[in-house]
Protein backbone atom coordinates (compact mmCIF):
# COMPACT_ATOMS: atom_id res chain seq x y z
CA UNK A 1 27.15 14.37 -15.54
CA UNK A 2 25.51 13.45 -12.55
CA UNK A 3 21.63 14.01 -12.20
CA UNK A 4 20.72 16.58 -9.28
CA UNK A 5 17.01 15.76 -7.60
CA UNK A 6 15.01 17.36 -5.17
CA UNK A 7 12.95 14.29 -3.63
CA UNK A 8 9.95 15.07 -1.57
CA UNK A 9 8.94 13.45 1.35
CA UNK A 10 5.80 13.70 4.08
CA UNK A 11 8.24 13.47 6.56
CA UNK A 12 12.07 12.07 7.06
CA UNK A 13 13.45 9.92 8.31
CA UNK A 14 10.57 7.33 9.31
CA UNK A 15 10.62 3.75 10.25
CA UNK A 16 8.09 2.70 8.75
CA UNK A 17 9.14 3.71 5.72
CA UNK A 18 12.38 1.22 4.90
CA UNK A 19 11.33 1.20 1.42
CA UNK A 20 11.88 4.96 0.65
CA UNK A 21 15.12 5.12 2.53
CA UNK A 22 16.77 1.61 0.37
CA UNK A 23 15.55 3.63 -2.57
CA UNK A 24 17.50 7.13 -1.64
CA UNK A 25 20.37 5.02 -0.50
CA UNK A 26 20.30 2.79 -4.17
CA UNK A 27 20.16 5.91 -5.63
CA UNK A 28 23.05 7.38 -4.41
CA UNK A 29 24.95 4.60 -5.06
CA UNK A 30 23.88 4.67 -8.64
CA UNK A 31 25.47 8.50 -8.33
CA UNK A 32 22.18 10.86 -8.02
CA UNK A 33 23.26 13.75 -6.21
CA UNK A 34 19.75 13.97 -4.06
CA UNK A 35 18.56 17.04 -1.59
CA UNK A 36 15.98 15.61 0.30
CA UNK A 37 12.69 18.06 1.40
CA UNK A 38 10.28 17.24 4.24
CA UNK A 39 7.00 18.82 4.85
CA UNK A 40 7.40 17.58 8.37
CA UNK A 41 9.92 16.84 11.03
CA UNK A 42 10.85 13.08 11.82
CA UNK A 43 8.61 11.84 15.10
CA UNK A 44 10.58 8.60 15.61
CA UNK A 45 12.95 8.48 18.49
CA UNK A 46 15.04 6.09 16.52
CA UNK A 47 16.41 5.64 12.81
CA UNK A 48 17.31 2.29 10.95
CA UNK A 49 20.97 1.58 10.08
CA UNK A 50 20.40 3.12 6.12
CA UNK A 51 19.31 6.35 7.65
CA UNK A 52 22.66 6.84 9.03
CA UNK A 53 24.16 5.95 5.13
CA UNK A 54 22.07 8.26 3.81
CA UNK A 55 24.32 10.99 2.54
CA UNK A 56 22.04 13.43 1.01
CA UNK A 57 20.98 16.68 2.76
CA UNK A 58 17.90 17.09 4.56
CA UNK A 59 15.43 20.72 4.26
CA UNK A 60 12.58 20.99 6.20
CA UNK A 61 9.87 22.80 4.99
CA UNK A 62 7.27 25.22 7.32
CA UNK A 63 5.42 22.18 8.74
CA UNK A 64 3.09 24.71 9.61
CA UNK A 65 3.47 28.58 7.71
CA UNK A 66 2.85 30.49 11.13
CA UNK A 67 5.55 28.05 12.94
CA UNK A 68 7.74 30.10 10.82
CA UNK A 69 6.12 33.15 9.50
CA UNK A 70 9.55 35.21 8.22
CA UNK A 71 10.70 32.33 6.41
CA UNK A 72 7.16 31.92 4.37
CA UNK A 73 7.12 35.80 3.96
CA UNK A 74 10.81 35.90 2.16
CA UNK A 75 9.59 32.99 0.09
CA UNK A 76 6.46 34.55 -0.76
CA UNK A 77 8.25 37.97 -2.04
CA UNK A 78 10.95 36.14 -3.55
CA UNK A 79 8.70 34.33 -5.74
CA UNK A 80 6.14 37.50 -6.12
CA UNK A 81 7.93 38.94 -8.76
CA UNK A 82 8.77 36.13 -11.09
CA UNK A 83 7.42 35.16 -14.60
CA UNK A 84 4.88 32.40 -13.15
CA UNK A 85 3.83 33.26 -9.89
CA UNK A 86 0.56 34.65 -10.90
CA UNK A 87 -0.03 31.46 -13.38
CA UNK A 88 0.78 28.94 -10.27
CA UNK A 89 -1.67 31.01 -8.04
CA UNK A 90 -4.53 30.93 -10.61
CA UNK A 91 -4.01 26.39 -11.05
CA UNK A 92 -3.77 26.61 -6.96
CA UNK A 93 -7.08 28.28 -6.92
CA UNK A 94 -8.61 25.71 -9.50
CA UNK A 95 -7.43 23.28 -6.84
CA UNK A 96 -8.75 25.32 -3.97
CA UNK A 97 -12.37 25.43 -4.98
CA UNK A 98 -12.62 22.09 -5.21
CA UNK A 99 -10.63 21.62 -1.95
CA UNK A 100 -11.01 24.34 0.15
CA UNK A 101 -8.77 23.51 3.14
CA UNK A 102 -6.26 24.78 5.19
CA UNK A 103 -4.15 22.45 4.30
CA UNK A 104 -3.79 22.99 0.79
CA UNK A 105 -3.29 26.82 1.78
CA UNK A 106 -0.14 25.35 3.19
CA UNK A 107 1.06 23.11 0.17
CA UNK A 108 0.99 27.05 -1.41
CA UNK A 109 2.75 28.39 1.38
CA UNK A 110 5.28 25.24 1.49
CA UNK A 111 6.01 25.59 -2.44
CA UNK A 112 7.39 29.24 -2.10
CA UNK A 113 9.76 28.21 0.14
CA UNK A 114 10.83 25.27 -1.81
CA UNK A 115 10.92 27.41 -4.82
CA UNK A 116 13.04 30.29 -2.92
CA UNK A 117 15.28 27.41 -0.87
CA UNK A 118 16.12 25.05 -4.20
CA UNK A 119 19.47 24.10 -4.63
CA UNK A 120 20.15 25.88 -7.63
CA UNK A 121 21.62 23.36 -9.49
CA UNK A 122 18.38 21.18 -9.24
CA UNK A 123 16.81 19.36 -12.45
CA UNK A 124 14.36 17.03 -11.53
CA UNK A 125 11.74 17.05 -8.83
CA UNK A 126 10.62 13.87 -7.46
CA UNK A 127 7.87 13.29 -5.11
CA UNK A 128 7.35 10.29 -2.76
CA UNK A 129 3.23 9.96 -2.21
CA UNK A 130 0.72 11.73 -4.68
CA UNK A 131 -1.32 13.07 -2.44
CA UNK A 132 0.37 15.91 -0.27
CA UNK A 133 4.27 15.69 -1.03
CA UNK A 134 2.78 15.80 -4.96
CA UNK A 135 1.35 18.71 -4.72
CA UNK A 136 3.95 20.64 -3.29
CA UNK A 137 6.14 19.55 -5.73
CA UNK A 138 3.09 20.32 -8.60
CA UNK A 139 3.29 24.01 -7.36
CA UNK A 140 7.19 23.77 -7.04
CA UNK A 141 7.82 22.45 -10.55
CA UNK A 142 5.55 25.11 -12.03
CA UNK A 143 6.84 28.32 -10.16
CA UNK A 144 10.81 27.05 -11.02
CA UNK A 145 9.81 25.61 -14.18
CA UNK A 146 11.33 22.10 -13.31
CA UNK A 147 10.26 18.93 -14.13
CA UNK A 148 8.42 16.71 -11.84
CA UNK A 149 7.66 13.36 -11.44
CA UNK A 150 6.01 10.94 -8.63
CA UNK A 151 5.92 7.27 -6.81
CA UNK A 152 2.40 6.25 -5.70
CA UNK A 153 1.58 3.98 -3.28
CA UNK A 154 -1.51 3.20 -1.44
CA UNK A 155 -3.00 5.90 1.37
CA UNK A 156 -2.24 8.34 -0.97
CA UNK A 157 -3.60 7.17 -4.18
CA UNK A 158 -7.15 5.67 -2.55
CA UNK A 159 -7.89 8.78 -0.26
CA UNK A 160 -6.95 11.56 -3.12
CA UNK A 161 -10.00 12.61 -5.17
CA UNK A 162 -10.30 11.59 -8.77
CA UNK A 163 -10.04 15.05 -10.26
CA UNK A 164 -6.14 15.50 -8.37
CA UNK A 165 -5.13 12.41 -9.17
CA UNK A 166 -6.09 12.91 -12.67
CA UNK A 167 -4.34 16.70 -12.94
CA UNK A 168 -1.37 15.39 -11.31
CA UNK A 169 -1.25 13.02 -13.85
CA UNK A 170 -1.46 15.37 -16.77
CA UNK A 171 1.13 17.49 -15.49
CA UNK A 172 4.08 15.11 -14.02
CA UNK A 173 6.65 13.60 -16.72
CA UNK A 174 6.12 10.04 -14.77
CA UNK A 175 4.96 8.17 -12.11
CA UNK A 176 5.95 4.87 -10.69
CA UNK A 177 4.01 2.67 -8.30
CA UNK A 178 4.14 -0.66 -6.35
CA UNK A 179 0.85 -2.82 -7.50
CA UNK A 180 -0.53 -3.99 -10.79
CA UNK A 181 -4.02 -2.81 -9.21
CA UNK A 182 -2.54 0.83 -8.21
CA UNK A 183 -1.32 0.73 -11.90
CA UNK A 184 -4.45 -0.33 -13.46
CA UNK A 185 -6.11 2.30 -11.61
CA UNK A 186 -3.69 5.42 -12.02
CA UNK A 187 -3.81 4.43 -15.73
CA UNK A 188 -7.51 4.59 -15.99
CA UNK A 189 -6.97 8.50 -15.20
CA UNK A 190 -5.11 9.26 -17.82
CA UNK A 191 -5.20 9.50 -21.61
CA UNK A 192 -1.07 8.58 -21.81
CA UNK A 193 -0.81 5.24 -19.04
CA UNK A 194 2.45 4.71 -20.61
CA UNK A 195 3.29 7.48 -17.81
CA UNK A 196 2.36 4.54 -15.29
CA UNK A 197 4.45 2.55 -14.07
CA UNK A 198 4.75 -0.69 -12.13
CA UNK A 199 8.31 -0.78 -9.78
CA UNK A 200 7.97 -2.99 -7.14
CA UNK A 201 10.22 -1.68 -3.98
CA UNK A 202 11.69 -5.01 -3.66
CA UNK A 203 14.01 -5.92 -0.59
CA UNK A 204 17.78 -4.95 -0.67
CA UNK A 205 19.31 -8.84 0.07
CA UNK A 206 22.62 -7.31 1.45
CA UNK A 207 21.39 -5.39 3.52
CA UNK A 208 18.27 -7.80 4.56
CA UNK A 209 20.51 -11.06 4.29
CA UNK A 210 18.53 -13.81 3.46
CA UNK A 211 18.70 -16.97 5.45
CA UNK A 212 19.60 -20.69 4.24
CA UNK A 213 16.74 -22.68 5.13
CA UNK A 214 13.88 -22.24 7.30
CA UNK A 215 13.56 -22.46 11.32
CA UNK A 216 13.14 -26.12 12.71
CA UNK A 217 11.00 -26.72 15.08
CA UNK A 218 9.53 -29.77 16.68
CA UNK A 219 5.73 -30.98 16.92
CA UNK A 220 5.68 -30.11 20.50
CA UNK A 221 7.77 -26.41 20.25
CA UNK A 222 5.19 -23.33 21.59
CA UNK A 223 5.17 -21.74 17.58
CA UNK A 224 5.86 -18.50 17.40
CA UNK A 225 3.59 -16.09 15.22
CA UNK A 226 5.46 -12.26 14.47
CA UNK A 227 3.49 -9.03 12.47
CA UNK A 228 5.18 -6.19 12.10
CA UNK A 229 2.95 -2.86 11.52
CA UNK A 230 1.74 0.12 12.45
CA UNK A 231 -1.34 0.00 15.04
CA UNK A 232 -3.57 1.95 12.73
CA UNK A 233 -7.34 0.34 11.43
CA UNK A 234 -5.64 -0.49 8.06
CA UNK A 235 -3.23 -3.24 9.57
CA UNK A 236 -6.58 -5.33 10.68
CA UNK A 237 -4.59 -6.32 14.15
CA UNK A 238 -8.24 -6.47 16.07
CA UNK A 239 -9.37 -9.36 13.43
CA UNK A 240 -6.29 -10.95 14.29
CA UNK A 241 -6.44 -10.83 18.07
CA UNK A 242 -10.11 -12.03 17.38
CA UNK A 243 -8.75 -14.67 14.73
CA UNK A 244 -5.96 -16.14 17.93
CA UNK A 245 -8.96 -16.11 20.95
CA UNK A 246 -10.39 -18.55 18.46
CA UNK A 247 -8.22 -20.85 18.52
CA UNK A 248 -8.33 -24.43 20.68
CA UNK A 249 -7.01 -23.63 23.53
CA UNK A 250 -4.79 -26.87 23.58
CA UNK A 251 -2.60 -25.37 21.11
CA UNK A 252 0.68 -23.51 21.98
CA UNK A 253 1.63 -20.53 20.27
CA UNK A 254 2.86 -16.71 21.28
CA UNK A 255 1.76 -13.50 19.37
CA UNK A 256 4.53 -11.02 18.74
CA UNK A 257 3.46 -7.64 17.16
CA UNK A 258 6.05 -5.13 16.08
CA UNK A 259 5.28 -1.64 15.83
CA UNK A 260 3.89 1.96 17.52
CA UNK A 261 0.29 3.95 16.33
CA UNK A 262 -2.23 5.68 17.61
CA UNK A 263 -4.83 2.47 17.94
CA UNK A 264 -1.74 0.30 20.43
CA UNK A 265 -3.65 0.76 23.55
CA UNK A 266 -6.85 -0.21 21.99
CA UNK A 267 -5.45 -3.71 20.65
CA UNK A 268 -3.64 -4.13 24.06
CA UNK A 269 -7.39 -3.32 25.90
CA UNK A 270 -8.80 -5.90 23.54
CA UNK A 271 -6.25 -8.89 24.25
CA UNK A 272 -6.68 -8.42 28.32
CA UNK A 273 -10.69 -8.48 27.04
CA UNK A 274 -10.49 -11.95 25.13
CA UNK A 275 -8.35 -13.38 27.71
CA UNK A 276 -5.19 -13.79 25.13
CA UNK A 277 -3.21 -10.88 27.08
CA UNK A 278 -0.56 -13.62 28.50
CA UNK A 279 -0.04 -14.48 24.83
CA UNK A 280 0.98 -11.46 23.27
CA UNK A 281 4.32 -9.35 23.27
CA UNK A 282 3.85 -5.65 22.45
CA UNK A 283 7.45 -4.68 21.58
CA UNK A 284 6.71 -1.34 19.83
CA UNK A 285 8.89 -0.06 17.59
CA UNK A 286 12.11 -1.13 16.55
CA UNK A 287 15.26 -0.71 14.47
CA UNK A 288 15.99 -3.04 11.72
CA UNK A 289 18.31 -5.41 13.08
CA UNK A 290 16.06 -6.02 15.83
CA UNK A 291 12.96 -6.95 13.71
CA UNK A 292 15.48 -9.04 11.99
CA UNK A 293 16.07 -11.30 14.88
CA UNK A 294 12.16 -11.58 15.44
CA UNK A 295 12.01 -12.58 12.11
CA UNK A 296 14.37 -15.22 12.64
CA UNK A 297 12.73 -16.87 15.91
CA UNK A 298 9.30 -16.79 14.33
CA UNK A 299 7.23 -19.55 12.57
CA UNK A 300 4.58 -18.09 11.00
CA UNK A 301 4.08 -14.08 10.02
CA UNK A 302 1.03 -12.60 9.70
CA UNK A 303 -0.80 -9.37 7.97
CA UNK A 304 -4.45 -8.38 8.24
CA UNK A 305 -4.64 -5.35 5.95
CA UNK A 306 -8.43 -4.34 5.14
CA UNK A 307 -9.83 -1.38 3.10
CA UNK A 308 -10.95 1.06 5.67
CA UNK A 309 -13.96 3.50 5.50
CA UNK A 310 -11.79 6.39 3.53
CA UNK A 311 -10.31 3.98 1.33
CA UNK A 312 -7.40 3.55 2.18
CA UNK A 313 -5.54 0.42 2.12
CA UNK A 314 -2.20 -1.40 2.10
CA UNK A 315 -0.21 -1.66 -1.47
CA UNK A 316 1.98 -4.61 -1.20
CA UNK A 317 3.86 -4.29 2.42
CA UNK A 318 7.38 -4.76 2.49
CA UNK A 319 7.20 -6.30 5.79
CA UNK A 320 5.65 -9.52 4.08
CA UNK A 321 8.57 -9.69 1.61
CA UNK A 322 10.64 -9.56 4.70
CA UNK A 323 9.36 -12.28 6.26
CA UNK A 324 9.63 -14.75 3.27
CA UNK A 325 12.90 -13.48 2.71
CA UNK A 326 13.44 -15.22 6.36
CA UNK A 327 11.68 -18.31 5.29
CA UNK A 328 8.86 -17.84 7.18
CA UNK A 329 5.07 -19.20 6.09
CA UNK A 330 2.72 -15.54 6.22
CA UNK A 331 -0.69 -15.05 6.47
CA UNK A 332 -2.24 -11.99 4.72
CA UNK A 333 -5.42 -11.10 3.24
CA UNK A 334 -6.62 -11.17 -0.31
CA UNK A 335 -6.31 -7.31 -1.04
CA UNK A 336 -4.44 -4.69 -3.17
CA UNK A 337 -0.52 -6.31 -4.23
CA UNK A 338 -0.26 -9.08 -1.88
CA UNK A 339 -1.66 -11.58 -4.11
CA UNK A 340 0.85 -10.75 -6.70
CA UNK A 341 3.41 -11.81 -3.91
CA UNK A 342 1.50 -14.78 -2.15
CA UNK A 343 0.10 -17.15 -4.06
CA UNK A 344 -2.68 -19.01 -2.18
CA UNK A 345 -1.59 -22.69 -1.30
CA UNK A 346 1.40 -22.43 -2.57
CA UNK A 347 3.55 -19.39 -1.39
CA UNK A 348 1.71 -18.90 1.53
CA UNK A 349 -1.82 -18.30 2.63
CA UNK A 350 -4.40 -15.88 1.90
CA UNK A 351 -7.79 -14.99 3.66
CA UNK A 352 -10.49 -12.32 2.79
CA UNK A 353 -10.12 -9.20 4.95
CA UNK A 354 -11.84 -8.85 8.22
CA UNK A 355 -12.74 -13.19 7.92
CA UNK A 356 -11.77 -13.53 11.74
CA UNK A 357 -13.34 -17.54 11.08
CA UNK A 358 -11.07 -17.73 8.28
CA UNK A 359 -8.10 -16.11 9.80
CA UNK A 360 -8.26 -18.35 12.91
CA UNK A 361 -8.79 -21.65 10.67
CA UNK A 362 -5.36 -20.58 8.57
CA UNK A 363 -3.40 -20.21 12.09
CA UNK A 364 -4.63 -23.21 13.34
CA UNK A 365 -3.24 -25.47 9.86
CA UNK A 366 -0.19 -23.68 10.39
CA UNK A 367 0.20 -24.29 13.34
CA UNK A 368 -0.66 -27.89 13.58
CA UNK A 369 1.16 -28.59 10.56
CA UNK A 370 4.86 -28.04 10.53
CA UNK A 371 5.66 -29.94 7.62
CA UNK A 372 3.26 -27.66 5.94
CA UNK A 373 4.42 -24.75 7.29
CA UNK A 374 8.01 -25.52 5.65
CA UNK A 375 6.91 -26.03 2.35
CA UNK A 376 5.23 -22.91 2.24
CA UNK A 377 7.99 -20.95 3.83
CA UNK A 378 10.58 -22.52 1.43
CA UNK A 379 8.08 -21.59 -2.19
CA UNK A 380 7.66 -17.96 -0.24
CA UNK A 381 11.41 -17.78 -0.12
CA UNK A 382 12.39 -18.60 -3.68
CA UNK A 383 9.54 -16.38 -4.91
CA UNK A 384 10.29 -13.35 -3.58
CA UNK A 385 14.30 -13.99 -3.87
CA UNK A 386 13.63 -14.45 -7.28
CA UNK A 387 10.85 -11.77 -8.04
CA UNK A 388 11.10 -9.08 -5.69
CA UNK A 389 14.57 -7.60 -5.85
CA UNK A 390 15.48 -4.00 -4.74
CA UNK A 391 18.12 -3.76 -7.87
CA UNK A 392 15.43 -4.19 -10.75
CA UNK A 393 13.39 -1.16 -9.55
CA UNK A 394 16.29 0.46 -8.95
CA UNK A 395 17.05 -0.02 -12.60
CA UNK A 396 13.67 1.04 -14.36
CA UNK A 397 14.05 4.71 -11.88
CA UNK A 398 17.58 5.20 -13.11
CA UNK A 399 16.86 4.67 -16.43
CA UNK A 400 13.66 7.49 -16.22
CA UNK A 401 15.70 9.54 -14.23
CA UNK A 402 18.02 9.51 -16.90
CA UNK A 403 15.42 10.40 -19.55
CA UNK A 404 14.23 6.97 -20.99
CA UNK A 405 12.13 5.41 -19.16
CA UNK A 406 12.13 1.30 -19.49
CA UNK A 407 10.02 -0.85 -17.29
């Protein structure tokens, strides 16, 4: 009999969020029948290829309750009268005191109309991100009396307060998430960790085709260095802007970033300031097979993810198993799941966050040493072709979907 889920998502579809579309789309093809629910409507003026594979239906939630006041109204007396409205009120205002916001005023609001608007032949709620899609589906799962359960993965793990995180945790059936340290953590707030676990997202290698053998390129080629990201504080784009104005000026090379957010005409104000504006493509963002070819006319990849202020943080970015996946030598820092990817020296390079010194001294071996370069690029590649496969996630979700969960 195949399994019908209700998957929750911040918003759909998004491009910078590959990783959650390969998983609906591996899904389906394992034969979930999936509704998908978004809290908000997409803001991308594009879609990737998947998106367009994607066969499973799309609701959209109130983004905000008076953009559609009837709607949240019908929900709300629908779900008046029923055996646990009053019992999911009183846990919403245990969450309330402790955060009273208007937001979670509107993960209330939001869960009547899920709970009206369920397809009725729905038996598993599954929420992608802990934080705001979790709750929701908390409320959802306790007004309809279906079972929930979760995938973490950085923002919304580190910015969540202890005390959610830890009632989520009680409640949900179980929770999957991308890092050994976001496991480690997420199990330290709970007295059954056997409910966490670790699923790498892994890359999809037919529909991200690998390549044979890295780019050549002579001693004297300008050597081309790619990130792909959004422009927001966690990405650490400034360091690496400061990291390339560092470098001898006798060297060529040409920065290519990848990518849209809110801090792009800040970065592009600070490469005209450090003279490095002539060196830098700003292409924005773009649909898979595009970043593809960058991938593929790029030498060296880089990622400067720090912890911000609010903690939060990168987990393990796809975009770096991308890159080796096109046998390309990266650059990241030393933070969250990228050292269970890149192994210093050997698989590629690592740096402490916001080490602009550092940074620049890692570009400059790379890119004076080609030879070097390759070697790294070719251990990156059989590591993560090896390691970091779409298919065994897939597997360990199926089988908890299912009812027996095996990591």
């Amino acid at each position: 009999m195949t399994k019908s889920i209700a998957l929750v998502l911040k918003g759909y579809p998004r491009l910078s969020e590959t990783f959650i579309a390969q998983e609906i789309h591996a899904l389906e093809q394992q034969g979930f029948a999936i509704t998908l629910i978004s809290l908000r409507h997409p803001t991308d003026h594009t879609v990737h290829p998947i998106h367009r594979e994607i066969k499973a239906p799309v609701v959209y939630l109130p983004e905000y309750l008076h953009h559609e006041p009837r709607r949240v109204i019908r929900s709300f007396w629908a779900q008046l009268f029923r055996p646990h409205f009053w019992s999911v009120l009183r846990l919403w205002w245990q969450d309330f005191r402790r955060d009273p916001t208007l937001n979670r005023i509107r993960r209330l609001g939001q869960s009547w109309v899920l709970a009206t608007e369920l397809p009725p032949d729905t038996q598993q709620l599954y929420a992608h991100f802990i934080h705001t899609p979790g709750s929701v589906t908390r409320y959802t799962s306790h007004l309809t009396g279906i079972p929930w359960s979760a995938s973490a993965h950085a923002k919304d793990i580190w910015t969540t307060p202890r005390w959610d995180l830890a009632d989520k945790l009680a409640d949900l059936a179980w929770l999957t998430t991308c890092t050994e340290s976001n496991q480690h953590y997420l199990q330290s707030l709970t007295p059954a960790p056997e409910k966490v676990m670790l699923v790498y997202h892994g890359l999809d290698f037919n529909r991200f085709p690998i390549v044979a053998e890295p780019r050549e390129t002579a001693p004297s080629d300008q050597v081309q260095i790619l990130s792909v990201g959004r422009a927001v504080p966690k990405k650490g784009y400034d360091v690496i802007l400061e990291a390339l104005a560092k470098l001898p000026s006798e060297l060529s090379w040409h920065f290519t970033h990848i990518g849209q957010g809110p801090e792009l005409a800040k970065l592009q104000n600070l490469a005209e300031q450090l003279g490095i504006a002539d060196k830098v493509t700003w292409l924005g963002a773009q649909s898979q097979q595009r970043v593809l070819n960058q991938y593929r006319q790029a030498d060296i990849f880089i990622l400067g993810s720090r912890i911000t202020e609010d903690g939060d943080r990168d987990g393990l970015p796809n975009v770096l198993m991308e890159a080796q996946s096109q046998h390309i030598a990266c650059i990241a820092t030393a933070i969250s799941g990228i050292p269970e990817l890149i192994i210093d020296q050997q698989t590629g390079l690592l740096v402490p966050p916001e080490d602009i010194n550092a940074t620049s001294q890692a570009l400059q071996q790379l890119i004076t040493q080609p030879e070097w370069r390759q070697t790294l690029a070719e251990a990156g590649y059989k590591r993560v072709t090896s390691h970091f496969s779409l298919q065994q996630g897939i597997a360990t979700l199926a089988s908890c979907f299912a009812g027996s969960c095996k990591s």
